[in-house]
N, C-alpha and C. Protein backbone atom coordinates (compact mmCIF):
# COMPACT_ATOMS: atom_id res chain seq x y z
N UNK A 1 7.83 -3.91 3.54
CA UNK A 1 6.69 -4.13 2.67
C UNK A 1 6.69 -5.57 2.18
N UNK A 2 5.50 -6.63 2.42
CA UNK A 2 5.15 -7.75 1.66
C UNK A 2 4.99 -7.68 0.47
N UNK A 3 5.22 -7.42 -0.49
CA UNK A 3 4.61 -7.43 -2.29
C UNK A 3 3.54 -8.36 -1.92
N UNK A 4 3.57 -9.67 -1.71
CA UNK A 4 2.38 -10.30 -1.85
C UNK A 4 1.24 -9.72 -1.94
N UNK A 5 1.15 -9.04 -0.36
CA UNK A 5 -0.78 -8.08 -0.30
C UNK A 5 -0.93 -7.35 -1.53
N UNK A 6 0.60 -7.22 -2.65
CA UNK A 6 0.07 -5.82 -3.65
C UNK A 6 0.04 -6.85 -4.82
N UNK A 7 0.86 -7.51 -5.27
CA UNK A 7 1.27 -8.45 -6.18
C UNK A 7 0.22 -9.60 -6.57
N UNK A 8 -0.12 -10.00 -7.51
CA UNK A 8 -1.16 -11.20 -8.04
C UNK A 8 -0.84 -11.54 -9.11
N UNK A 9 -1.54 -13.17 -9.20
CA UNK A 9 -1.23 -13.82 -10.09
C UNK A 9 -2.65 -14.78 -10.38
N UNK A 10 -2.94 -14.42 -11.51
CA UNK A 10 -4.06 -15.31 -11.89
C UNK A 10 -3.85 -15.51 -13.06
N UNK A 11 -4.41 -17.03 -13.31
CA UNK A 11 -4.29 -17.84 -15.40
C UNK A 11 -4.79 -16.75 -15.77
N UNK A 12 -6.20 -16.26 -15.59
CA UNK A 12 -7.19 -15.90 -16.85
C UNK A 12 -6.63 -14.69 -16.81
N UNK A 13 -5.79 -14.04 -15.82
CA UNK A 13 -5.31 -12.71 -16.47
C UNK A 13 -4.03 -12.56 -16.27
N UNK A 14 -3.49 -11.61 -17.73
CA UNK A 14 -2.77 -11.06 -18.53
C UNK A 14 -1.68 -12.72 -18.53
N UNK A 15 -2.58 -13.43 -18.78
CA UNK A 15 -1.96 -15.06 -19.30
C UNK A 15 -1.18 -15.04 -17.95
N UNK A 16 -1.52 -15.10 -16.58
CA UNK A 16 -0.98 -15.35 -15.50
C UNK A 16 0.39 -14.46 -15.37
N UNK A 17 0.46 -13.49 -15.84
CA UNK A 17 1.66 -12.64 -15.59
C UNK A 17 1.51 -11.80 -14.34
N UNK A 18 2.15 -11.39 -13.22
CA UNK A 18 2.75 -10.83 -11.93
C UNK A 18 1.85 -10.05 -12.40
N UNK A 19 0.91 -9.33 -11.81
CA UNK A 19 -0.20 -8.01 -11.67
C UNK A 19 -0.23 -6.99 -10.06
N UNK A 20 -0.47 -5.97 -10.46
CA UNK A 20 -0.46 -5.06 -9.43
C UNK A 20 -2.28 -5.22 -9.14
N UNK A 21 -2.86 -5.54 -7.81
CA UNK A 21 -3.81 -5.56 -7.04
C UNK A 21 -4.80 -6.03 -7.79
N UNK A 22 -4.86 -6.83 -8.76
CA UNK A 22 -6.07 -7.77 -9.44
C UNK A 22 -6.30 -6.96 -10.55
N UNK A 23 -5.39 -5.87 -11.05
CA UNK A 23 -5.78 -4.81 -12.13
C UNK A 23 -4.89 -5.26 -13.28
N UNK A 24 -4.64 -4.99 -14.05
CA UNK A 24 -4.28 -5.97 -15.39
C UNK A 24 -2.98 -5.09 -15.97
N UNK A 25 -2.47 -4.38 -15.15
CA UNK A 25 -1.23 -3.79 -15.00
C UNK A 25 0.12 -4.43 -14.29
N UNK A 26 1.00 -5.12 -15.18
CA UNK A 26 1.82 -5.97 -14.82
C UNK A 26 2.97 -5.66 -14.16
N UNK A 27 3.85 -6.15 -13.66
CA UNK A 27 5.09 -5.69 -13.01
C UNK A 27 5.47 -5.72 -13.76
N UNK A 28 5.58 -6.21 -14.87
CA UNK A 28 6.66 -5.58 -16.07
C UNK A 28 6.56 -4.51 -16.65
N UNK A 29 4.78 -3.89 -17.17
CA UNK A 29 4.97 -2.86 -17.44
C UNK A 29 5.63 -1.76 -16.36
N UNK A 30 5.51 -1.83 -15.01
CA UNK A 30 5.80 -1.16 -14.51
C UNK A 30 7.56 -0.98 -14.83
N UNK A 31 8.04 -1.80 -14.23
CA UNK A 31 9.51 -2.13 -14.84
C UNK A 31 10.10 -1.59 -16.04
N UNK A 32 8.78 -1.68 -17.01
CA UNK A 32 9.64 -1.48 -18.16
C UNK A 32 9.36 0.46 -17.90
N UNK A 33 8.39 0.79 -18.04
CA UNK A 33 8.25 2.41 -17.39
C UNK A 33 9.55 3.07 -17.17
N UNK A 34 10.33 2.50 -15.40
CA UNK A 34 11.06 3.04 -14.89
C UNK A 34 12.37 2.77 -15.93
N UNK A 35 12.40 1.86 -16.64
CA UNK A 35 13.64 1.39 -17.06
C UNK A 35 13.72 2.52 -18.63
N UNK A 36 12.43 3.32 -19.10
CA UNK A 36 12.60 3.98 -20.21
C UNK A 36 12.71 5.60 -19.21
N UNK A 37 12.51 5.56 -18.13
CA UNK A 37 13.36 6.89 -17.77
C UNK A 37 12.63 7.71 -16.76
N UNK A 38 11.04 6.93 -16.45
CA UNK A 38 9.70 7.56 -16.05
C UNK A 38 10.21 7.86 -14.16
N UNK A 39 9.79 8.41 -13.89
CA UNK A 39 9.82 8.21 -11.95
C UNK A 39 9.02 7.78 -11.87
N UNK A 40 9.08 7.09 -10.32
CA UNK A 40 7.46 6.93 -9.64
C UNK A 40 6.57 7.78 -9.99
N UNK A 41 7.03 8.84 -9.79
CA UNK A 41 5.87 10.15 -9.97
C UNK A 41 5.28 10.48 -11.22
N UNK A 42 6.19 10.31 -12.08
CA UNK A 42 5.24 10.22 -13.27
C UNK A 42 4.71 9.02 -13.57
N UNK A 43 5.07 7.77 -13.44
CA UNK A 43 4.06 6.74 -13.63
C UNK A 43 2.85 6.87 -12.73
N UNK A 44 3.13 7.58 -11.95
CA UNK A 44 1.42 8.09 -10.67
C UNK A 44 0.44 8.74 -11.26
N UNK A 45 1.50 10.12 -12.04
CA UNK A 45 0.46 10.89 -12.96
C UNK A 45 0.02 10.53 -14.05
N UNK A 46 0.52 9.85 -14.73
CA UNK A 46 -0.27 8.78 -15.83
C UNK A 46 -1.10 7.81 -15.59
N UNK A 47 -0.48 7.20 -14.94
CA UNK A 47 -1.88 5.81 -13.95
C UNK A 47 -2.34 6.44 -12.81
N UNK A 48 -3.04 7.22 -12.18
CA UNK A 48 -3.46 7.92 -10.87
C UNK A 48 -4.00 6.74 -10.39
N UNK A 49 -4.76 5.59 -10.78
CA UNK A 49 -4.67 4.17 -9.98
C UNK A 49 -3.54 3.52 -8.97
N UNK A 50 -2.68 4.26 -9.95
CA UNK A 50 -1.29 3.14 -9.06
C UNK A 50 -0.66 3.87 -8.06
N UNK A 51 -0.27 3.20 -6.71
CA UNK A 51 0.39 4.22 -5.81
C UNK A 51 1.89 4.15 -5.69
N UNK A 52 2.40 4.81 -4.74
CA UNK A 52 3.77 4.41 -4.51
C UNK A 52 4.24 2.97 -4.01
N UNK A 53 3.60 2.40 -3.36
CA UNK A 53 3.61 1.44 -2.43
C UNK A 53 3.31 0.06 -3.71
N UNK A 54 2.55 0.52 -4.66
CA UNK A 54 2.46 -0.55 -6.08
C UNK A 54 3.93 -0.84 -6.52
N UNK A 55 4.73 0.51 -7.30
CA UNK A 55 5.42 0.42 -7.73
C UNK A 55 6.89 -0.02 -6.76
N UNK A 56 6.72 0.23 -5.83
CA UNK A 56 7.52 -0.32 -4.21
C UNK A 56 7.83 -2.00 -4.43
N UNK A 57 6.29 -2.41 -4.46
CA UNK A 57 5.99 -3.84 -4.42
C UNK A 57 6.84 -4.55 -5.93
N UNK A 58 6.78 -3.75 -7.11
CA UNK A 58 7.39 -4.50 -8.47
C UNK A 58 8.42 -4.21 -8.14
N UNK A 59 9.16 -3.19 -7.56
CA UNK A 59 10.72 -3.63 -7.32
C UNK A 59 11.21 -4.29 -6.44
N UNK A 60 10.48 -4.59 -5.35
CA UNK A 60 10.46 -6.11 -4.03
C UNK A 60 10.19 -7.17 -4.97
N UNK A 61 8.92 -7.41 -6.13
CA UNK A 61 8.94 -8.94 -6.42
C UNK A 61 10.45 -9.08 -7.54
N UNK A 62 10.46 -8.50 -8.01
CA UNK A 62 11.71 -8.22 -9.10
C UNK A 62 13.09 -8.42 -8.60
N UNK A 63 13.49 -7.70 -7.70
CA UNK A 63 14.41 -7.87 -6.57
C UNK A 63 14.57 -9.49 -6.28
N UNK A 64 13.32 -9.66 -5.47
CA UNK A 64 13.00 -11.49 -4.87
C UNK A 64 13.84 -12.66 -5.77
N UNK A 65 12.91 -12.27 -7.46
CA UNK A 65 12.71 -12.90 -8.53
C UNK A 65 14.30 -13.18 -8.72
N UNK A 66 15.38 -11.94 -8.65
CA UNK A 66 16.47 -12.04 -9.25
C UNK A 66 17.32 -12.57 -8.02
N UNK A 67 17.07 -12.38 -6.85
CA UNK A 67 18.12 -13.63 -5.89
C UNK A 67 17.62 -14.71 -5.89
N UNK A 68 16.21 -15.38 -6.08
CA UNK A 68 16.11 -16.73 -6.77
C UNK A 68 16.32 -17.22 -7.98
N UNK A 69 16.38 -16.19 -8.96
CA UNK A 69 17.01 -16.60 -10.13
C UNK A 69 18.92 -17.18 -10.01
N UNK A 70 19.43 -16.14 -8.86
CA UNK A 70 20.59 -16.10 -9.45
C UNK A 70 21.55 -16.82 -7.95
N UNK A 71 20.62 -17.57 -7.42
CA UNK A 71 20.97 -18.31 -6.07
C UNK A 71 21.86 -19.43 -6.54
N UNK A 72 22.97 -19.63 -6.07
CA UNK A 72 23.88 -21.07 -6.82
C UNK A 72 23.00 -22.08 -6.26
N UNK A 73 23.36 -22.88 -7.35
CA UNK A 73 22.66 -24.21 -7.77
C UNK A 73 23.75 -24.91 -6.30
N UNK A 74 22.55 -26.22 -5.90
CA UNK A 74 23.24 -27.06 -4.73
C UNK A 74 22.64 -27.89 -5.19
């Protein structure tokens, strides 16, 4: 899976924060979701917008984010 095709980033929205498909639902909220205890599946049944393949994509850019964060310095 590319995150890119799912993943966006625009200024005028949510102040340019990581967004799932131009919808104003951030990879963080998603993140933060799974991290208070939710499954995929219930973040599906609460957002019926969002698919598996969304929440797929915030743990690919997140993932990405943290081996470029944590790549030694050269």
């Amino acid at each position: 899976m590319d995150w890119r095709e799912i993943i966006t980033v625009e200024p005028d929205r949510r102040s340019g924060k990581p967004c799932i498909r131009e919808m104003r639902v951030t990879v963080s909220d998603v993140l933060d979701y799974l991290a208070s205890g939710m499954s995929p599946d219930d973040i599906i049944n609460d957002f019926p917008y969002l698919t598996l393949d969304d929440i797929r994509a915030c743990l690919a850019f997140a993932a990405e984010r943290e081996r470029r964060l944590s790549a030694p310095i050269q």
